[in-house]
N, C-alpha and C. Protein backbone atom coordinates (compact mmCIF):
# COMPACT_ATOMS: atom_id res chain seq x y z
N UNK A 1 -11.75 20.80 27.72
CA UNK A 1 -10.84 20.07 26.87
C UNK A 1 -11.65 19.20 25.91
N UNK A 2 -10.89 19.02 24.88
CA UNK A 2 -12.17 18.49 23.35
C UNK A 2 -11.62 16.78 23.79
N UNK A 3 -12.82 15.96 24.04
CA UNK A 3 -12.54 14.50 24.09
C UNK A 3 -12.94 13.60 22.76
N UNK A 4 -12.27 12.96 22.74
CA UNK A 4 -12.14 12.12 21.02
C UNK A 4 -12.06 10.84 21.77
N UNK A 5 -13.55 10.30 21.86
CA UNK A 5 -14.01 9.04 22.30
C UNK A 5 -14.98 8.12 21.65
N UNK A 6 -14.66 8.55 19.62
CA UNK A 6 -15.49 7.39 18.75
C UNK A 6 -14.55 7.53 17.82
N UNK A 7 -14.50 6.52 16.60
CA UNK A 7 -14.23 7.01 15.28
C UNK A 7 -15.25 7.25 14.55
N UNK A 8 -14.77 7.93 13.54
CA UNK A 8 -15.38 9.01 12.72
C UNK A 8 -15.55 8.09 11.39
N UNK A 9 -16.06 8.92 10.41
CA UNK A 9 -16.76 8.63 9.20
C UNK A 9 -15.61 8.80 8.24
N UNK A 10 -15.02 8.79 7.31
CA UNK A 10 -14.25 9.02 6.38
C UNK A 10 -15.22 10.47 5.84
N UNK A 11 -16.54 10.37 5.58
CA UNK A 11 -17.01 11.42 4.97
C UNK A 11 -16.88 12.66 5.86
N UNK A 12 -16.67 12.83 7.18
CA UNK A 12 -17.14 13.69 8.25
C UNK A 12 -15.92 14.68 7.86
N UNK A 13 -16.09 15.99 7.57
CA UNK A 13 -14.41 17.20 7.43
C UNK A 13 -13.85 17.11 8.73
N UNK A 14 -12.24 16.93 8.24
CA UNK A 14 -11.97 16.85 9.28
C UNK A 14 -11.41 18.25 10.39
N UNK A 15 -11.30 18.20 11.41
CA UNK A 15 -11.57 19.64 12.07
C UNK A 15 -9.90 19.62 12.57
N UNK A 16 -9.12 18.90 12.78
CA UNK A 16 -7.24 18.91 13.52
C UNK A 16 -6.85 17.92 13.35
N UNK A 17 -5.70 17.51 13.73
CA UNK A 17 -4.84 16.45 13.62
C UNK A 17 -3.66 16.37 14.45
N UNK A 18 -3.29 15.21 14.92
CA UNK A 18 -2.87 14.89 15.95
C UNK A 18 -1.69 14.01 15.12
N UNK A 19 -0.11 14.39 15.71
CA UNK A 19 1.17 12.86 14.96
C UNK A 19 1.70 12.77 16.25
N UNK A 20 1.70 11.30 16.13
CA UNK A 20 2.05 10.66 16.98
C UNK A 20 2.87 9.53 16.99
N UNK A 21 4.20 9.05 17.17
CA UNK A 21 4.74 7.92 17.31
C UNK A 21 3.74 6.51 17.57
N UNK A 22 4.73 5.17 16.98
CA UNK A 22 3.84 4.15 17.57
C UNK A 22 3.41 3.68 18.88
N UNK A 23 4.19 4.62 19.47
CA UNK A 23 3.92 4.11 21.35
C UNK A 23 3.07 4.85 21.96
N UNK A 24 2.72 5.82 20.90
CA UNK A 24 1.57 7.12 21.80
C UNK A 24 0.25 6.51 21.20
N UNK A 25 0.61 5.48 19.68
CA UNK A 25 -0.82 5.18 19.26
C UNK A 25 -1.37 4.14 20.04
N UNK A 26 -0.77 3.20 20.20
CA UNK A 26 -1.16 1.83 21.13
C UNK A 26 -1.81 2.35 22.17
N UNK A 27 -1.62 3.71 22.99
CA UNK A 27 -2.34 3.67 24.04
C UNK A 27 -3.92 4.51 24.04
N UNK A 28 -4.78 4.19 25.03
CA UNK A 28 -6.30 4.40 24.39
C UNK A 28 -6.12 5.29 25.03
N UNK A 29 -5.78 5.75 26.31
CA UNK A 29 -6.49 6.86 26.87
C UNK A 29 -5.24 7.85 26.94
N UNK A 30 -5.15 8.86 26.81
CA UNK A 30 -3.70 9.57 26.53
C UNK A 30 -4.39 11.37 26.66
N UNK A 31 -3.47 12.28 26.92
CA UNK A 31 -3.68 13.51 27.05
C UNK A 31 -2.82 13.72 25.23
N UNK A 32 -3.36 14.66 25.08
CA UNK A 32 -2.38 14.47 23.49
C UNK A 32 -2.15 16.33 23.24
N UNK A 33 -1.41 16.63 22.52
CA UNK A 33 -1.40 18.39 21.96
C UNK A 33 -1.36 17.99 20.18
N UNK A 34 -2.63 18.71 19.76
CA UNK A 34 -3.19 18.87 18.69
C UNK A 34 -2.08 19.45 17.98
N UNK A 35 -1.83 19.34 16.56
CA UNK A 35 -0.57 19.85 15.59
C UNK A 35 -1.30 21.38 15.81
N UNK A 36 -2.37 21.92 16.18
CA UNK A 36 -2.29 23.49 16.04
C UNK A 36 -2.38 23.70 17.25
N UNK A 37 -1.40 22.92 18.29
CA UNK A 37 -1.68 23.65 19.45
C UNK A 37 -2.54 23.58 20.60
N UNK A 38 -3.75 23.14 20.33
CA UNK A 38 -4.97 22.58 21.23
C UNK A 38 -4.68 21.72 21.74
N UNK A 39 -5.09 21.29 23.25
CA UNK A 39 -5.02 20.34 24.12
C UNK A 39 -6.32 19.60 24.25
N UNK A 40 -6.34 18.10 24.20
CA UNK A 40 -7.40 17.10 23.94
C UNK A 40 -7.02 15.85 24.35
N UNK A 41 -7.87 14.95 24.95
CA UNK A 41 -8.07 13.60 25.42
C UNK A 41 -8.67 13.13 24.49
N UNK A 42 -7.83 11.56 24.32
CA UNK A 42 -8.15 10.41 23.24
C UNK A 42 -8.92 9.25 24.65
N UNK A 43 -9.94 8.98 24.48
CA UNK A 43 -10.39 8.17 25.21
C UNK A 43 -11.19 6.97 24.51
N UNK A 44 -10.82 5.79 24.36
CA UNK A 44 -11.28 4.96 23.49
C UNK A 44 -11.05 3.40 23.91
N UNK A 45 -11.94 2.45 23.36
CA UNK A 45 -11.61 1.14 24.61
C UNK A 45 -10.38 0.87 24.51
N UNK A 46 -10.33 0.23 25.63
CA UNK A 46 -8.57 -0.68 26.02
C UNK A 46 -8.23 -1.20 25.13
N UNK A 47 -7.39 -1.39 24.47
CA UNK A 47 -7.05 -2.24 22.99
C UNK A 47 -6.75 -1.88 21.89
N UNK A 48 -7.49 -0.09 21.86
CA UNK A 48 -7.22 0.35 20.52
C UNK A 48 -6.18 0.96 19.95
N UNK A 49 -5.69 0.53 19.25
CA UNK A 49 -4.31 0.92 18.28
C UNK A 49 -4.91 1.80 16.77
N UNK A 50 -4.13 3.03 16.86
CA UNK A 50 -4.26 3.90 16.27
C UNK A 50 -3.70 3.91 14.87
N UNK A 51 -4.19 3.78 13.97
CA UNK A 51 -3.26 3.87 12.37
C UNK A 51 -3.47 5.14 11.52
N UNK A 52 -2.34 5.43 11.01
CA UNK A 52 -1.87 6.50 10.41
C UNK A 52 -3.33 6.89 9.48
N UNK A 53 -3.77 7.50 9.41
CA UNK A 53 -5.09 7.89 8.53
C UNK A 53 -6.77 7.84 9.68
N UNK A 54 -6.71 7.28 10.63
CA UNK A 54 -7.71 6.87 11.58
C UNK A 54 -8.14 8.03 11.98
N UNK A 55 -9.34 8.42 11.84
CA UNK A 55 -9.92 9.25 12.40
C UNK A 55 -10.81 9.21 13.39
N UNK A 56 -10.89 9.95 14.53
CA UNK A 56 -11.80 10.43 15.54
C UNK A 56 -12.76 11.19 15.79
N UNK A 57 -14.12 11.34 16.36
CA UNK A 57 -14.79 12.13 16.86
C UNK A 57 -15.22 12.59 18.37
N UNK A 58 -15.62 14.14 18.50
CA UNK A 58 -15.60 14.05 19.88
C UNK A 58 -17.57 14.16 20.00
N UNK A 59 -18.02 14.26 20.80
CA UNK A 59 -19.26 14.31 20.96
C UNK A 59 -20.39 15.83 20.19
N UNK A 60 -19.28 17.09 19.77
CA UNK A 60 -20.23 18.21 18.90
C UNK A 60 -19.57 17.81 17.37
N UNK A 61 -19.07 16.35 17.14
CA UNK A 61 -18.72 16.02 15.72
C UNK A 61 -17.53 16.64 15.39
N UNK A 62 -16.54 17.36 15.71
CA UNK A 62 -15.52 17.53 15.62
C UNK A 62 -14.51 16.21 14.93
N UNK A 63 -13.55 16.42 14.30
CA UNK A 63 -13.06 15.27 13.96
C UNK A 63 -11.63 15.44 13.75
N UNK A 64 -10.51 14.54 14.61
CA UNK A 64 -9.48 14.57 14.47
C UNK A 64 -8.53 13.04 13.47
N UNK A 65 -7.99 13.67 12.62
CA UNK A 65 -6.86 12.90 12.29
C UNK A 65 -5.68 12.66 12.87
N UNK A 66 -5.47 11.34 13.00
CA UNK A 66 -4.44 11.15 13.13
C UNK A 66 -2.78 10.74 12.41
N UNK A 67 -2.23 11.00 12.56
CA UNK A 67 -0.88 10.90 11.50
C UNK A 67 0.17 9.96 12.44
N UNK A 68 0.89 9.60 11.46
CA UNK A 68 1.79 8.65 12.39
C UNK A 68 3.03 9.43 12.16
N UNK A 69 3.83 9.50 12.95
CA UNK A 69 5.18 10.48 13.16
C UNK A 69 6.44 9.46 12.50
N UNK A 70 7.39 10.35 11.80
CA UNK A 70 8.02 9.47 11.62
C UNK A 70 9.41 9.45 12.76
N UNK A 71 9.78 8.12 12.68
CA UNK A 71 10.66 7.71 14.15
C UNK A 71 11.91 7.05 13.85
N UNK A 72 12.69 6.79 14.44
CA UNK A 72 13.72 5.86 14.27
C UNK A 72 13.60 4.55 13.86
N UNK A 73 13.60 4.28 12.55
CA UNK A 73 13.42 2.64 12.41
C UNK A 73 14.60 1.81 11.42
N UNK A 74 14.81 0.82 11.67
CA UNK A 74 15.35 0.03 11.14
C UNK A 74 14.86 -0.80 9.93
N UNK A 75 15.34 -1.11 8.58
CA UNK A 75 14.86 -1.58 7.75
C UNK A 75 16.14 -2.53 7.31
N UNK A 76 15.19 -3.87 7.22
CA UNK A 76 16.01 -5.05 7.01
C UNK A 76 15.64 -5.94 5.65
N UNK A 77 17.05 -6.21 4.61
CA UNK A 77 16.11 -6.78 3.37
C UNK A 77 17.08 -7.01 2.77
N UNK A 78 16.42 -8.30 1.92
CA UNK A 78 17.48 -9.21 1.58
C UNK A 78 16.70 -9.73 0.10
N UNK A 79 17.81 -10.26 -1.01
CA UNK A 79 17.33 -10.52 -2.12
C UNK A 79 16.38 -11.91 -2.01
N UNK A 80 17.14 -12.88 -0.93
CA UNK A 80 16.98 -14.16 -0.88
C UNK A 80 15.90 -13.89 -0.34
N UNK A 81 14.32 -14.47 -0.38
CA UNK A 81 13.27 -14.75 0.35
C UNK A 81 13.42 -15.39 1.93
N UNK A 82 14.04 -16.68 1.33
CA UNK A 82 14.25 -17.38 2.61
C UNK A 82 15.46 -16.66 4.29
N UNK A 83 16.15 -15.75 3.61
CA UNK A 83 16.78 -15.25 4.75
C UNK A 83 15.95 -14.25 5.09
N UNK A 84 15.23 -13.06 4.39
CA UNK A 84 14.10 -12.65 4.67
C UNK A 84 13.30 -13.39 6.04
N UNK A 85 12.64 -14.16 5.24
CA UNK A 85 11.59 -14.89 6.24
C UNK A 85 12.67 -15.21 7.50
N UNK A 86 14.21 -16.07 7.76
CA UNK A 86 14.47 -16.13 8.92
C UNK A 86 14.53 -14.65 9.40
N UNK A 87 14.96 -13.69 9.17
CA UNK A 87 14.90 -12.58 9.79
C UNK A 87 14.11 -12.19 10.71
N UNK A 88 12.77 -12.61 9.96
CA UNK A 88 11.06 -12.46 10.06
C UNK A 88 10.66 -13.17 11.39
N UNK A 89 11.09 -14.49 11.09
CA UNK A 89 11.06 -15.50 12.43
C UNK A 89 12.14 -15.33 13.59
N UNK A 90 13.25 -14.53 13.55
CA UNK A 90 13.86 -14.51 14.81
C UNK A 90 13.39 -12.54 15.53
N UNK A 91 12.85 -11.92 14.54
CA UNK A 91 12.26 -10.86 15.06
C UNK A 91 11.34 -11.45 16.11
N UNK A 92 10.11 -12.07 15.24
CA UNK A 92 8.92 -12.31 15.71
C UNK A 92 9.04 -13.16 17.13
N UNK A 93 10.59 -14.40 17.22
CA UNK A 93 10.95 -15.41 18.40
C UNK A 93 10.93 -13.82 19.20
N UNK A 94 11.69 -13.09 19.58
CA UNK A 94 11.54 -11.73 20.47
C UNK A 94 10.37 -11.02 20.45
N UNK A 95 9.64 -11.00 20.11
CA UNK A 95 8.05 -10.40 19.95
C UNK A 95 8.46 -8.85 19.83
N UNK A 96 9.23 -8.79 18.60
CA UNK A 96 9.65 -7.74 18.32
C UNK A 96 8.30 -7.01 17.07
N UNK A 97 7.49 -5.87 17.11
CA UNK A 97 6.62 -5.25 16.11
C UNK A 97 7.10 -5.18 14.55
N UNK A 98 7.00 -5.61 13.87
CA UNK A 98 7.35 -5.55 12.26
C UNK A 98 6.37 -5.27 11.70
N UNK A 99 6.97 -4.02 10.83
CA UNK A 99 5.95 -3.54 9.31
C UNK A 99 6.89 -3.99 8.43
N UNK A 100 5.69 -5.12 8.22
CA UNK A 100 6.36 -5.88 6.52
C UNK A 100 6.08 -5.39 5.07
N UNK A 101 6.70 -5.26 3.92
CA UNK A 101 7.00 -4.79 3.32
C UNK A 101 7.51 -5.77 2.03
N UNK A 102 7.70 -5.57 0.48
CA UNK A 102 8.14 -6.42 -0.38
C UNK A 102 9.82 -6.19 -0.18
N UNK A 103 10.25 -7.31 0.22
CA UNK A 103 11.73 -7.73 0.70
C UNK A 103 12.24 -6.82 1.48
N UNK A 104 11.80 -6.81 2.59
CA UNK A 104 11.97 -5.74 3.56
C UNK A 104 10.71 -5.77 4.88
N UNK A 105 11.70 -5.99 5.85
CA UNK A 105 11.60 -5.84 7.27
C UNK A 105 11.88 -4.81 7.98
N UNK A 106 10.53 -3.80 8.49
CA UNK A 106 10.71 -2.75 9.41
C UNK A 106 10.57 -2.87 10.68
N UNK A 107 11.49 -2.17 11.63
CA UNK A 107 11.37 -2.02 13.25
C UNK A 107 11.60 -0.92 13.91
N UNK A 108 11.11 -0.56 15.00
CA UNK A 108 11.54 0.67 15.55
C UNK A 108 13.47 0.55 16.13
N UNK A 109 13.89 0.98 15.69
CA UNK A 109 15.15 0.98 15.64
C UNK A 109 16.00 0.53 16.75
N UNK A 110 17.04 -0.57 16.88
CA UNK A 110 17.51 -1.13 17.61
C UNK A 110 18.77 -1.80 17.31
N UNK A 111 20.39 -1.43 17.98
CA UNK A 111 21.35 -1.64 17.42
C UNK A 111 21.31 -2.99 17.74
N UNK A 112 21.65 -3.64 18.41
CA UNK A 112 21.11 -5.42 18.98
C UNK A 112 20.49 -6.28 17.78
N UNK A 113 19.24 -5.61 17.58
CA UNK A 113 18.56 -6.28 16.39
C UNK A 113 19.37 -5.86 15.14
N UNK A 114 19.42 -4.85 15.31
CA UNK A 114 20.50 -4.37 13.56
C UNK A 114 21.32 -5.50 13.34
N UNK A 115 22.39 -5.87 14.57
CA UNK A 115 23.43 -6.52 14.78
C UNK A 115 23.20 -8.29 14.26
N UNK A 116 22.25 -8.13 14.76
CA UNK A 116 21.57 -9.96 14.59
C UNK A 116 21.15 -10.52 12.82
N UNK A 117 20.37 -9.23 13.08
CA UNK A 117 19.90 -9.47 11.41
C UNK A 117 20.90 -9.32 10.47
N UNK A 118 22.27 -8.83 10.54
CA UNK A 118 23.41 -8.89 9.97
C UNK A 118 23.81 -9.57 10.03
N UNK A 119 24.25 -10.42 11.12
CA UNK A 119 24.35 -11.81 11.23
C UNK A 119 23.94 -13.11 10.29
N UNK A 120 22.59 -12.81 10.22
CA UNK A 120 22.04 -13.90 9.08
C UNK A 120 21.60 -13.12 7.99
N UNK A 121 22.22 -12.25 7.45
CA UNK A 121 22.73 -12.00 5.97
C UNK A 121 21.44 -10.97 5.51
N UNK A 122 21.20 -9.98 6.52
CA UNK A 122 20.37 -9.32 5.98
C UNK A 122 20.86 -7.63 5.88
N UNK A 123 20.67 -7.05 4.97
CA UNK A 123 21.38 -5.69 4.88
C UNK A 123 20.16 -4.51 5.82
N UNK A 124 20.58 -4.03 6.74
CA UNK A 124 20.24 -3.18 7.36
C UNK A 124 20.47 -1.76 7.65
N UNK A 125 19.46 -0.94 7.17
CA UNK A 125 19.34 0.37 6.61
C UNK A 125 18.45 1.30 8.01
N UNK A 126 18.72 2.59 8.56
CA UNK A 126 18.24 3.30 9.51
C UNK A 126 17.86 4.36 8.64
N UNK A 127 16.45 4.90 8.96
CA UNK A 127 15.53 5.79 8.27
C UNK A 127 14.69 6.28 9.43
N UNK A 128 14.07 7.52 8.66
CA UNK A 128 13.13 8.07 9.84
C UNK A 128 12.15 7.94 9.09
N UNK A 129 10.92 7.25 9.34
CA UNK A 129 10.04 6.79 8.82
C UNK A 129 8.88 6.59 9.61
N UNK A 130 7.39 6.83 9.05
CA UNK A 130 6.13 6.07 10.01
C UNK A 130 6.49 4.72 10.15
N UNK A 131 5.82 4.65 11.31
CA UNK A 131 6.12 3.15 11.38
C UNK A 131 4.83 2.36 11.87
N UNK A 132 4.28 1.44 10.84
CA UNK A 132 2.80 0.52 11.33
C UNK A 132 3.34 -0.94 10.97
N UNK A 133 3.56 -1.57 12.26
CA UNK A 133 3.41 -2.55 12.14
C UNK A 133 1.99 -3.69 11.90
N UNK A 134 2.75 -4.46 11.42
CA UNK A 134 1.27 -5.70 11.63
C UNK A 134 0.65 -5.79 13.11
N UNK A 135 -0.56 -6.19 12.55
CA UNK A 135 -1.70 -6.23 13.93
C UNK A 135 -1.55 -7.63 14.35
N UNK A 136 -1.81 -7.66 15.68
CA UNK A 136 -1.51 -8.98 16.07
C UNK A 136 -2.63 -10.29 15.25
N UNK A 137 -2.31 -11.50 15.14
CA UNK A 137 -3.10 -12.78 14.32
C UNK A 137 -4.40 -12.87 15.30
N UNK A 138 -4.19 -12.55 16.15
CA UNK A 138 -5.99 -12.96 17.07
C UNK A 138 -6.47 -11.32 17.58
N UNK A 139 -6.25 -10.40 17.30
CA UNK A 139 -6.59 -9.49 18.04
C UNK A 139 -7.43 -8.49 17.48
N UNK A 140 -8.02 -7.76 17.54
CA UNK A 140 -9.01 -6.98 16.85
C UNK A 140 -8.37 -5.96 15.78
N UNK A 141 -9.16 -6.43 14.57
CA UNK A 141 -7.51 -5.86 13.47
C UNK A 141 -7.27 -6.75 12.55
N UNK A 142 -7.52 -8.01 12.90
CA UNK A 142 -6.06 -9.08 12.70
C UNK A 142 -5.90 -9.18 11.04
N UNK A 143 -7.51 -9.24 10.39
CA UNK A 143 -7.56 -9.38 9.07
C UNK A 143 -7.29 -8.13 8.28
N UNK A 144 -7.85 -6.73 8.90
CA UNK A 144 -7.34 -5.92 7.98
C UNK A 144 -5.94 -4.90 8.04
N UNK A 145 -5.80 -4.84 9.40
CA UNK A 145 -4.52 -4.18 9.94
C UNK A 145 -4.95 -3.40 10.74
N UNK A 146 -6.59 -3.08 10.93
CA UNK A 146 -6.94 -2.09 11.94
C UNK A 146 -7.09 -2.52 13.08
N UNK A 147 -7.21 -1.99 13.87
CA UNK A 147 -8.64 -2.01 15.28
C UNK A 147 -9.76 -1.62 15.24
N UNK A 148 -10.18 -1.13 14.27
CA UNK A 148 -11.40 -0.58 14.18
C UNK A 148 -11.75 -0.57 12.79
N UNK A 149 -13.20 -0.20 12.43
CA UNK A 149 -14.33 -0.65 11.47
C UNK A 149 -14.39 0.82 10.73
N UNK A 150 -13.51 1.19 9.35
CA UNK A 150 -13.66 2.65 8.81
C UNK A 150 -13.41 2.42 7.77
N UNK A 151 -13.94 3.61 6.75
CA UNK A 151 -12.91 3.24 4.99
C UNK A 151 -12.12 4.27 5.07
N UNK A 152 -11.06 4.19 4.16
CA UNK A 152 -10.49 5.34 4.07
C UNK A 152 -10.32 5.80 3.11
N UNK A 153 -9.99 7.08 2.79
CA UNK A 153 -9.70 7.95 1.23
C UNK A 153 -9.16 7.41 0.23
């Protein structure tokens, strides 16, 4: 089985690709099925969160992309800034994941939250969409959105 236990170079061709929801990326060590079919282990330290474009290598240089799948999400957005931002702050009071956006709040989809954020005056829209949220403020990432050290295309 092909193991994908570094990241890769932006320059390196890439050899498969792997889509995956946000809950398959968060986790480091995972059995995964390659978009052509191939079966492969992601093995990578505890912590690492996977973003849509991130690439991998396995030890004969092989290199997998990863893609982010698109999923059920909720999109919340409002003209007013300031109801925005409360939106923003009663997501975040639930330690709910948000990909922020210009006047617009994304989540993995949730009628509860739909319900709330309607509440305080925000118009809420369901899409199937990638979904990357922000990286946590202290965690490895925090400044650029990654977990890890790459350029991309």
């Amino acid at each position: 089985m092909i193991r994908f236990d570094r990241f890769a170079s932006t320059r390196m061709h890439r050899t498969g690709s792997v889509t995956l929801p946000f809950e398959r990326r968060v986790r480091s060590r995972q059995r995964v099925l390659l978009d052509d079919g191939r079966e492969a282990l992601i093995d990578l330290p505890r912590g690492t969160v996977l973003r849509d474009g991130s690439l991998l290598a396995d030890a004969q240089g092989q290199v997998l992309a990863v893609c982010a799948a698109p999923e059920d999400v909720s999109i919340a957005r409002a003209a007013d800034p300031l109801v925005l931002l409360r939106g923003a702050y009663h997501l975040g009071n639930r330690h709910v994941a948000v990909q922020l956006g210009p006047g617009w709040l994304r989540y993995l989809h949730d009628h509860v939250l739909d319900d709330m954020l309607r509440g305080l005056g925000l118009q809420v829209d369901l899409a199937q969409l990638p979904f990357e949220p922000e990286a946590g403020a202290y965690g490895p990432g925090a400044v650029s959105g990654h977990a890890h050290a790459h350029g991309h295309d």
